[in-house]
N, C-alpha and C. Protein backbone atom coordinates (compact mmCIF):
# COMPACT_ATOMS: atom_id res chain seq x y z
N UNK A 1 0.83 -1.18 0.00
CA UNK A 1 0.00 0.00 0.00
C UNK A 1 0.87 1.24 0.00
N UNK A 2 2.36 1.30 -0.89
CA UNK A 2 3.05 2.44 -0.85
C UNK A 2 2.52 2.98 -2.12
N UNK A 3 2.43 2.66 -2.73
CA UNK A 3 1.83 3.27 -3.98
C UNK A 3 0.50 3.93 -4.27
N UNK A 4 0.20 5.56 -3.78
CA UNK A 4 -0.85 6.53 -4.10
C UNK A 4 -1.92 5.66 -5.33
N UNK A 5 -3.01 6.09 -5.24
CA UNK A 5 -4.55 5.33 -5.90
C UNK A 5 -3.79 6.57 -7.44
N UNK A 6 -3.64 8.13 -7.31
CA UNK A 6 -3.71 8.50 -8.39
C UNK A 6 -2.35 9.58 -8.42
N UNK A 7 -1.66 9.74 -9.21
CA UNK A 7 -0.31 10.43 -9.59
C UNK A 7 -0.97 11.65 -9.29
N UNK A 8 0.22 12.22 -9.00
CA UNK A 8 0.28 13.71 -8.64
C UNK A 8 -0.78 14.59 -9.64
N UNK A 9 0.02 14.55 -10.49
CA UNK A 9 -0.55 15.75 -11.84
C UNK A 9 -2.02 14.95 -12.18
N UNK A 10 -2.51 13.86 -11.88
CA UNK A 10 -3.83 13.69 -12.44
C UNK A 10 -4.88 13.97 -10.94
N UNK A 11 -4.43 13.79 -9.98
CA UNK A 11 -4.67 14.24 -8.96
C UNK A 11 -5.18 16.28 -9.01
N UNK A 12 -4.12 16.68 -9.56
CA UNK A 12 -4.37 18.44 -9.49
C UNK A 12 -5.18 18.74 -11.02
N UNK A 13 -5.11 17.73 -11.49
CA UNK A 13 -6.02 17.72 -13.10
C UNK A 13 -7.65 17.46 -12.51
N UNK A 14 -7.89 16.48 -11.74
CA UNK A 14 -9.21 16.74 -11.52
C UNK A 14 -9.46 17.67 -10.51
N UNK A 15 -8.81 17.58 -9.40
CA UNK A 15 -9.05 18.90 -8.54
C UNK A 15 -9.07 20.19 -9.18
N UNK A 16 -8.45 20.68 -10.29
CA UNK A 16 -8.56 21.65 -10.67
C UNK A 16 -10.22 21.72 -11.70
N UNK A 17 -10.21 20.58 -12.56
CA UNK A 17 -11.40 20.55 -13.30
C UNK A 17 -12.69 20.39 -12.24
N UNK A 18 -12.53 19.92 -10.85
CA UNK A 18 -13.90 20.04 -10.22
C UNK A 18 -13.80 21.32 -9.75
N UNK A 19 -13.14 22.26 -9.25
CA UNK A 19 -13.28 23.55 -8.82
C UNK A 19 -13.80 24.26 -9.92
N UNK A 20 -13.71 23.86 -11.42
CA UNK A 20 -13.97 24.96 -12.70
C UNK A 20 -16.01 24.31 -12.61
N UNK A 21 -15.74 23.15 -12.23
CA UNK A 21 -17.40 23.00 -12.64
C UNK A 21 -18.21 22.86 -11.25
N UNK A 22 -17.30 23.30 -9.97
CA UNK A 22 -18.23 24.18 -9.06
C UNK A 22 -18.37 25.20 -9.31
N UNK A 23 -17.40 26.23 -9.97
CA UNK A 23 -17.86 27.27 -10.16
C UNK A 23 -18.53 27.63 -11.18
N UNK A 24 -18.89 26.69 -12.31
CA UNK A 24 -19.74 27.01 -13.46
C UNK A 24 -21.36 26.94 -13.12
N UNK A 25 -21.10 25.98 -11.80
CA UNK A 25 -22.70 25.33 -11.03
C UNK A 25 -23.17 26.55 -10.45
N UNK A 26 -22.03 27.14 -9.92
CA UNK A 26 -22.41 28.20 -8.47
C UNK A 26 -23.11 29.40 -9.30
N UNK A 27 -22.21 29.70 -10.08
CA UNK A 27 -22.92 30.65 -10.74
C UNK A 27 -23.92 30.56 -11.70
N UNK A 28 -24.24 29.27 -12.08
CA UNK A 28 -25.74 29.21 -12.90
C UNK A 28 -26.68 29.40 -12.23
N UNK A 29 -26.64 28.76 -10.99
CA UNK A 29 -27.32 28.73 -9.75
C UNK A 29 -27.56 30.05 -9.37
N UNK A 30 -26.57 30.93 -9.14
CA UNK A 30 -26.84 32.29 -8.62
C UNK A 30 -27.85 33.38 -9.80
N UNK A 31 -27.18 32.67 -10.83
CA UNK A 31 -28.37 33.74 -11.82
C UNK A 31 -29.45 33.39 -12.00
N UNK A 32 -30.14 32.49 -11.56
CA UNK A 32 -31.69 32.25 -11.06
C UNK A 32 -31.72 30.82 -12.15
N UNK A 33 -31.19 30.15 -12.16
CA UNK A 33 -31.68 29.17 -13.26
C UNK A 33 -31.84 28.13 -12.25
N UNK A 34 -32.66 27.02 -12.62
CA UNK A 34 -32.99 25.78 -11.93
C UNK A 34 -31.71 25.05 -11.53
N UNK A 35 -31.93 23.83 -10.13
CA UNK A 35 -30.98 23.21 -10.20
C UNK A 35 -30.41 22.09 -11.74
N UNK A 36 -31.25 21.77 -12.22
CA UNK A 36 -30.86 20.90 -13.03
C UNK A 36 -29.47 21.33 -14.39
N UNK A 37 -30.24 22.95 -14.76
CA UNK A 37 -29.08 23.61 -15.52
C UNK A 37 -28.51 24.09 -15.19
N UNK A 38 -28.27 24.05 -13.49
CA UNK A 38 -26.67 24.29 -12.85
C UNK A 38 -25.69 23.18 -12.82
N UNK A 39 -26.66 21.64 -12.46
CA UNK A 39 -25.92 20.61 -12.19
C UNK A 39 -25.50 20.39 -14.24
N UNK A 40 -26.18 20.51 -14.90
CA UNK A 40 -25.90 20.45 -16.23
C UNK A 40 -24.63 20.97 -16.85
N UNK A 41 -24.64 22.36 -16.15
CA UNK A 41 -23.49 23.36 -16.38
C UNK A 41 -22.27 23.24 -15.80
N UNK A 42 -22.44 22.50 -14.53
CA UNK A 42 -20.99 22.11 -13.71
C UNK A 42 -20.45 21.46 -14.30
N UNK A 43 -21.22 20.14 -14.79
CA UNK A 43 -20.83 18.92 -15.55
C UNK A 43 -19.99 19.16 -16.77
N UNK A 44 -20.83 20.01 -17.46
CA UNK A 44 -19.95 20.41 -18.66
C UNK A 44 -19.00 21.27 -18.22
N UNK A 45 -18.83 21.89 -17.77
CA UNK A 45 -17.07 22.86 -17.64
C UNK A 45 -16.43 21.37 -17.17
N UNK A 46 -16.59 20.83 -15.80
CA UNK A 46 -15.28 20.37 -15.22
C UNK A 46 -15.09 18.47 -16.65
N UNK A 47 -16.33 18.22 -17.54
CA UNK A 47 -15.87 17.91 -18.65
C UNK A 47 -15.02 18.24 -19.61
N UNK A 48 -15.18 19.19 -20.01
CA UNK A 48 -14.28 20.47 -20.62
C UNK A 48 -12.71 20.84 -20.07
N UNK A 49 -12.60 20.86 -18.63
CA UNK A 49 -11.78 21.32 -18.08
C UNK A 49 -10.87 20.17 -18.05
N UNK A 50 -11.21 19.15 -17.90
CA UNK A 50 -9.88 17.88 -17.49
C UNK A 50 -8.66 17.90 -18.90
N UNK A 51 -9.34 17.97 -20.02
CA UNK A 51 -8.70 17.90 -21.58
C UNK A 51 -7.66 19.33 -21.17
N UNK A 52 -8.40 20.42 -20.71
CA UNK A 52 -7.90 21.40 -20.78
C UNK A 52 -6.73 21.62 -20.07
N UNK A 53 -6.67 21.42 -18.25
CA UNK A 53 -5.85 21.61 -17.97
C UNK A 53 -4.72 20.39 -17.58
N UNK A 54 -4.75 19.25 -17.97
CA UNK A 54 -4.27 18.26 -19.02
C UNK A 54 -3.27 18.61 -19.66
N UNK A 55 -3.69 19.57 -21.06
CA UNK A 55 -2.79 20.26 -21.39
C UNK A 55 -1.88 21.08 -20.93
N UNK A 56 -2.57 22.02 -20.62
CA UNK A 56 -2.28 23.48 -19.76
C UNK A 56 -0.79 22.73 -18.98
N UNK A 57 -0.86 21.48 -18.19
CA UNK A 57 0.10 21.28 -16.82
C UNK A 57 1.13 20.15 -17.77
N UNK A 58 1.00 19.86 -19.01
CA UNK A 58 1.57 19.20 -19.53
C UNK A 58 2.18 19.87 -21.03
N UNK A 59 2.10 21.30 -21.12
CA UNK A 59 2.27 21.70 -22.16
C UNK A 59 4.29 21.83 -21.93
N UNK A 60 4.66 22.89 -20.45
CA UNK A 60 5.86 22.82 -20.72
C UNK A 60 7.17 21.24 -20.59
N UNK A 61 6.49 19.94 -20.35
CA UNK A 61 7.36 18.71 -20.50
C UNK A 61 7.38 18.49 -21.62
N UNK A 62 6.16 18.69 -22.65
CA UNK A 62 5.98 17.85 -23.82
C UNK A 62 7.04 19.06 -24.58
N UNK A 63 6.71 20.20 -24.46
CA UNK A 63 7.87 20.91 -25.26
C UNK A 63 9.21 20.25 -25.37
N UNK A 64 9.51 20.57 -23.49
CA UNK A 64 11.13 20.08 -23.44
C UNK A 64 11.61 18.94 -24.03
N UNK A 65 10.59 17.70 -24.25
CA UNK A 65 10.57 16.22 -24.93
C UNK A 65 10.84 16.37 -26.29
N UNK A 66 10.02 17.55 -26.78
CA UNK A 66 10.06 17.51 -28.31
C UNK A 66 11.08 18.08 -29.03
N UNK A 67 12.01 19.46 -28.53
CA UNK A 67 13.00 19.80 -28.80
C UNK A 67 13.90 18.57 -28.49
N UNK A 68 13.95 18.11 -27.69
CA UNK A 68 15.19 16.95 -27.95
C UNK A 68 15.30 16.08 -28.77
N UNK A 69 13.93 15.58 -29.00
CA UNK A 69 13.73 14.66 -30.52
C UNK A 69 13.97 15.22 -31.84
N UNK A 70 13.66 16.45 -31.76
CA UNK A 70 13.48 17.20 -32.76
C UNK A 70 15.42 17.39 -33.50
N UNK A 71 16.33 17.40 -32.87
CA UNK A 71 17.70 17.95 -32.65
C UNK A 71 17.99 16.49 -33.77
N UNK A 72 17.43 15.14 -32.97
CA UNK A 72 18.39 14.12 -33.56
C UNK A 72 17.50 13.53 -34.23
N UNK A 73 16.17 13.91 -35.06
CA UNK A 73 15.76 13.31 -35.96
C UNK A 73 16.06 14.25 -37.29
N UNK A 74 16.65 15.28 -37.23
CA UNK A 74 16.89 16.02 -38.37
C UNK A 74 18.28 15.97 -39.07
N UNK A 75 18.89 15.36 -38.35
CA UNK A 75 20.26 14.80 -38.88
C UNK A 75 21.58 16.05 -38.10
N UNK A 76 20.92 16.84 -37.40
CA UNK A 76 21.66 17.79 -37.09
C UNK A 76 22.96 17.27 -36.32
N UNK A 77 24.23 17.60 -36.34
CA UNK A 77 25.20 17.62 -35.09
C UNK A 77 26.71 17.28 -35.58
N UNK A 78 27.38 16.75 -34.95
CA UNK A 78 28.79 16.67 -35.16
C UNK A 78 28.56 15.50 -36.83
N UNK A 79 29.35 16.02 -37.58
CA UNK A 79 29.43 14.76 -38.65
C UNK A 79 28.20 14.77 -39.90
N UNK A 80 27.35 15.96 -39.70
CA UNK A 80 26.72 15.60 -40.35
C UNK A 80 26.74 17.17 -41.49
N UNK A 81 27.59 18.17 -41.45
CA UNK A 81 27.96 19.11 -41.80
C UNK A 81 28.60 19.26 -43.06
């Protein structure tokens, strides 16, 4: 039982996507609309939101990954001049 149920970053990926679709709820809710197209509206942001900040928390690794591939699939470097 040393091993966490969910990794860090998918851990702050849904915590972050349920805070976006409490607050999409809270405020449907506050502008007079029924519960159902608040619970409707939460649903869809923190749907929306997981893809999003997904990205968002994975945009600067995949960079750093891709410049390095990028260097030695183009033939670039010593010898090839």
């Amino acid at each position: 039982m040393d091993q966490s149920l969910l990794s860090l970053r998918t851990t702050l990926v849904f915590l972050l996507a349920l805070l976006a679709g409490a607050t999409a709820g809270g405020l449907t809710a506050l502008a007079g609309e029924g519960t159902p197209h608040s619970l409707l509206a939460g649903l869809g942001a923190a749907g929306l939101a997981v893809p999003f900040f997904n990205h968002l928390i994975d945009a600067e690794g995949n960079r750093n990954r891709q410049n390095e591939h990028a260097g030695a699939s183009t033939g670039e470097g010593e010898g090839n001049g």
